[in-house]
Protein backbone atom coordinates (compact mmCIF):
# COMPACT_ATOMS: atom_id res chain seq x y z
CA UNK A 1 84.58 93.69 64.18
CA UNK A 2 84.30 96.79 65.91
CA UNK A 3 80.95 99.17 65.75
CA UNK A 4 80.83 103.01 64.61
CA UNK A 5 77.67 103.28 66.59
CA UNK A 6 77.29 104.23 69.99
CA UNK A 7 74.27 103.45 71.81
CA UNK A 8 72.08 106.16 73.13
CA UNK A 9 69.21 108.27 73.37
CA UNK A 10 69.44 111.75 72.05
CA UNK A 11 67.56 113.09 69.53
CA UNK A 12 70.00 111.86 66.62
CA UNK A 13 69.59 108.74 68.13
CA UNK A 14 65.64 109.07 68.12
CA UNK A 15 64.86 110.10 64.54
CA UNK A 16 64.43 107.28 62.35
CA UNK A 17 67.19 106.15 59.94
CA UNK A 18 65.71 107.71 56.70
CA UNK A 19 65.37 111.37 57.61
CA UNK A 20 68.87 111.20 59.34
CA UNK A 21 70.63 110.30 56.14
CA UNK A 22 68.09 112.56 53.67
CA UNK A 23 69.06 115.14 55.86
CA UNK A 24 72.55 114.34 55.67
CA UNK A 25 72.48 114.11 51.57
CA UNK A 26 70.90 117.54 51.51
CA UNK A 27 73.17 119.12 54.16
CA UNK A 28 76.21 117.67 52.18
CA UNK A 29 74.53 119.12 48.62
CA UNK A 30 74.15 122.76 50.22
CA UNK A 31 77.88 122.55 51.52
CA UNK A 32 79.17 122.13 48.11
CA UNK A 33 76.62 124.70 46.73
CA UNK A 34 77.37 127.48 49.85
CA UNK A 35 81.35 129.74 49.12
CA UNK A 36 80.65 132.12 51.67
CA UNK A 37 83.35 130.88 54.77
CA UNK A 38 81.10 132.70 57.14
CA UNK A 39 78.03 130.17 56.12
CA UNK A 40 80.80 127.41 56.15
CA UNK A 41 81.50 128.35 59.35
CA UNK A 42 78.00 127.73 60.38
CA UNK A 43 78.04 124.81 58.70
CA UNK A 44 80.77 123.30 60.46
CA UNK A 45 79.49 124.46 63.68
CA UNK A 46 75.96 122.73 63.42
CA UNK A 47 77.85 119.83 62.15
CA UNK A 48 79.77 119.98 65.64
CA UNK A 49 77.44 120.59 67.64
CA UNK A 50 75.44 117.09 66.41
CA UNK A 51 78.44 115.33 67.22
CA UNK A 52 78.63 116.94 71.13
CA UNK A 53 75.53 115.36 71.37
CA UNK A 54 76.72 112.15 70.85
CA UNK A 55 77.67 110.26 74.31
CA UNK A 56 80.96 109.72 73.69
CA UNK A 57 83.65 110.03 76.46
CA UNK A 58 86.19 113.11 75.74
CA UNK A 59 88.93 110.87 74.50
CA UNK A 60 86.82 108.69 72.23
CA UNK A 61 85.04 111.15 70.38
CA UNK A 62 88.39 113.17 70.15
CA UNK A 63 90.26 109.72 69.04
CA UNK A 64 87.30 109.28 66.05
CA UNK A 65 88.44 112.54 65.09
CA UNK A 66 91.71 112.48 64.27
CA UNK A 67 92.13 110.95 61.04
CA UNK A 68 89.51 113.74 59.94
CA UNK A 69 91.49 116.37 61.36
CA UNK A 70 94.81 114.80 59.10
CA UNK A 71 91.96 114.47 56.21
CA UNK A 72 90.93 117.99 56.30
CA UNK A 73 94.86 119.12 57.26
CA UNK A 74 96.26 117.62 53.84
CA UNK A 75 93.33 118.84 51.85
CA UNK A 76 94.32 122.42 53.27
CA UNK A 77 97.67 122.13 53.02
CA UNK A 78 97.59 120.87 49.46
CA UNK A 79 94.92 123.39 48.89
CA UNK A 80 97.56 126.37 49.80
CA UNK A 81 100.07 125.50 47.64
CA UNK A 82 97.56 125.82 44.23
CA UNK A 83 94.76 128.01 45.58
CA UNK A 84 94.74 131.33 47.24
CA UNK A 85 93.87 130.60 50.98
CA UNK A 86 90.45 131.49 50.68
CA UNK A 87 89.86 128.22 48.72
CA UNK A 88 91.72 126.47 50.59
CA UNK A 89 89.98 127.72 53.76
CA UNK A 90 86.77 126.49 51.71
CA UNK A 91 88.04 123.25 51.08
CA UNK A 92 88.78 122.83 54.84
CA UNK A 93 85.75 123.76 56.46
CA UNK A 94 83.48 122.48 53.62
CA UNK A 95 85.48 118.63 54.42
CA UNK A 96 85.36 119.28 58.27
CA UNK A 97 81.74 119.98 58.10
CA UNK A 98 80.83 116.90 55.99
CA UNK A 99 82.58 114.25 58.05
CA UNK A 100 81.60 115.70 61.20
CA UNK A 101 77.92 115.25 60.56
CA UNK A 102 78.88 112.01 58.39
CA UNK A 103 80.45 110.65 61.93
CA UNK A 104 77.43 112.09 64.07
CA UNK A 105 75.00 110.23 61.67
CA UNK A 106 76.76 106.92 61.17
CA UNK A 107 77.28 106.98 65.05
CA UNK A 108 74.03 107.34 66.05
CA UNK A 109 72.09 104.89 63.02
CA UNK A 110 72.85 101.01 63.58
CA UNK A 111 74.43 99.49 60.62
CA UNK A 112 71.55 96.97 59.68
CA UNK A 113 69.30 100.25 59.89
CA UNK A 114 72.06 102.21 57.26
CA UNK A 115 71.75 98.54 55.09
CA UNK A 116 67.45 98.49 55.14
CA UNK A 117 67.16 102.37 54.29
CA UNK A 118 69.65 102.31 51.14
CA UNK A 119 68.79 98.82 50.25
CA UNK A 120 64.48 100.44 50.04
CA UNK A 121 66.00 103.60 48.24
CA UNK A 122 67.74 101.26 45.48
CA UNK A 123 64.80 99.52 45.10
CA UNK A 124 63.44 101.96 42.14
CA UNK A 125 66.72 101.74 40.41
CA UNK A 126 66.08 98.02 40.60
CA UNK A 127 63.20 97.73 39.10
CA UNK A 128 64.70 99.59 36.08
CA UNK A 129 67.52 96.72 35.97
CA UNK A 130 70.13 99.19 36.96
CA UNK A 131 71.20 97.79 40.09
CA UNK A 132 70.89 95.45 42.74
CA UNK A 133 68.86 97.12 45.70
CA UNK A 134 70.10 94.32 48.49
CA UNK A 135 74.18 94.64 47.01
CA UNK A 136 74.03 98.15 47.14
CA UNK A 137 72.75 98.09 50.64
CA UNK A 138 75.03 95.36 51.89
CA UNK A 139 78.04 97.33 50.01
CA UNK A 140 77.26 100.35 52.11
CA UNK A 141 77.17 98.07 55.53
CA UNK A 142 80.50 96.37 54.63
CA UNK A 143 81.80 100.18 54.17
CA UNK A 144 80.34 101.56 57.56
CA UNK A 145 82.02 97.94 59.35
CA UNK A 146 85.34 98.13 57.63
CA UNK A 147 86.42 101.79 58.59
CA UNK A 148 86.93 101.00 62.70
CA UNK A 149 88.70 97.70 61.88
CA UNK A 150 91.24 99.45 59.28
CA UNK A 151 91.76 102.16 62.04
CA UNK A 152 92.52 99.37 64.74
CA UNK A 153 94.95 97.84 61.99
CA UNK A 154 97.05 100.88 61.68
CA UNK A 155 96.84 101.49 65.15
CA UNK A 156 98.47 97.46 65.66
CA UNK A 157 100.94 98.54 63.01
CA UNK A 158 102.34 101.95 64.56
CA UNK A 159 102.05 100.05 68.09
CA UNK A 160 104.52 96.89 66.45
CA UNK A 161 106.75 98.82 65.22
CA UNK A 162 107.34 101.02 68.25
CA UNK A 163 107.78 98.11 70.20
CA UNK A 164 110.55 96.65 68.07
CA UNK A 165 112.23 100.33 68.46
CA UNK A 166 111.48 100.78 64.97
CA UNK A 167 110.43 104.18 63.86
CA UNK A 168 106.69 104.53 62.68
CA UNK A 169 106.08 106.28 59.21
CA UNK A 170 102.44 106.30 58.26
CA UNK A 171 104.27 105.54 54.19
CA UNK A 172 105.52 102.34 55.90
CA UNK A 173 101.96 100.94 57.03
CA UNK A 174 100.27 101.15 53.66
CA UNK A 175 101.52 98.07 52.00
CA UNK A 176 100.41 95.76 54.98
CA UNK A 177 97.14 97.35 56.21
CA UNK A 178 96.32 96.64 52.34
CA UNK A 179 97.20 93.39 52.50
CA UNK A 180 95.89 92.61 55.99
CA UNK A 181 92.21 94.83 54.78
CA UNK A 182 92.24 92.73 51.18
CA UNK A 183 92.75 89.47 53.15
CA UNK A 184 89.79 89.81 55.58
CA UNK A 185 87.93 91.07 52.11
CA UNK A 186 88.58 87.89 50.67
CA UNK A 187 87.27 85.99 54.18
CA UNK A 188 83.95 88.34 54.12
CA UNK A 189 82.81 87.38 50.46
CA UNK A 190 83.92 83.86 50.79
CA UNK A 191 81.49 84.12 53.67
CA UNK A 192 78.90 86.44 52.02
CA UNK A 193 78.63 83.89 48.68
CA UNK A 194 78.75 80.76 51.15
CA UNK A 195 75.02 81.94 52.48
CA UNK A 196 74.27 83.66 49.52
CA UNK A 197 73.23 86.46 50.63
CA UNK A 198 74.43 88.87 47.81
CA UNK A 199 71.73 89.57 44.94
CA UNK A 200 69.04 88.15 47.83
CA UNK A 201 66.70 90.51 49.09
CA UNK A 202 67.06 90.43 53.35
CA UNK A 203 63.45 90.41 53.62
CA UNK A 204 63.81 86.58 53.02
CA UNK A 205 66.88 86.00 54.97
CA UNK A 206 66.43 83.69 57.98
């Protein structure tokens, strides 16, 4: 599987893994809350800014980006057709501003870091025999380790059929990149159950 994170040693990189997501929760929470497209602006500017800092090479940080740019260009463009542009123009920067500093956080937190903080979070919940604090964590880690490897599928996909002078339509690749995503699914919790890790708390994983 491919990795999200990058290595480094910037201040994102520095600051431990629970204040980087709380920060991220309550930057997300005053995104929704904030109209003004000025403050969005701002928003989205901080949001790029964290990711500059990331050292990522000009061409890798701009390849992350672009299925956020097609993200945030459908939610505008279906935004225009129901909403007066200002709300759509909302919608925009409001999405661009979230998964920028989403992609500067998960790039800069290792994923067994992401697991341990949202696994200790859960833990209140259970106690109250709501959840499972070590599923919920390992959820979240299968998430984070899933979203490069579907990329690199599509990516295989559009480079097949170009080679077989076929012409690419992004339509076309959604029946097998679910089948090829559901498949390696299957493999992972064979794999997960086979240790039994799921329900066990990692503290007493060897």
């Amino acid at each position: 599987m491919q990795a999200l994170y990058v290595e480094g040693n910037g201040l994102l990189h520095r600051l431990p893994p629970g204040p980087k997501l709380a920060g991220l929760v309550a930057f997300s929470l005053a995104a929704f809350l904030v109209k003004d497209l000025l403050l969005l602006s701002g928003f989205m500017l901080l949001a790029a800014l964290a990711y500059a800092s990331l050292p990522l090479g000009l061409r890798a940080a701009f390849s992350r980006l672009v299925p956020l740019a097609l993200a945030a260009l459908f939610v505008g463009g279906v935004g225009l057709i129901f909403n007066p542009w200002q709300q759509a123009a909302q919608s925009v920067l409001r999405l661009s501003a979230l998964m920028l500093a989403a992609a500067a956080v998960t790039a800069a937190t290792p994923v067994p870091a992401f697991i341990d903080t949202i696994t200790r979070w859960a833990r209140p919940l259970e106690r109250l025999g709501l959840v499972k604090a070590a599923d919920i964590g390992l959820a979240v880690g299968l998430v984070i380790r899933f979203v490069p490897d579907i990329l690199s599928r599509y990516g295989a996909i559009r480079d097949a059929h170009r080679a077989r002078g076929i012409r690419f339509r992004p339509s076309g690749a959604i029946v097998p990149l679910i089948i090829l995503t559901l498949r390696d699914a299957d493999s992972i919790a064979d794999a997960i159950d086979a240790r039994g890790i799921r329900g066990a708390d990692r503290r007493n994983l060897k």
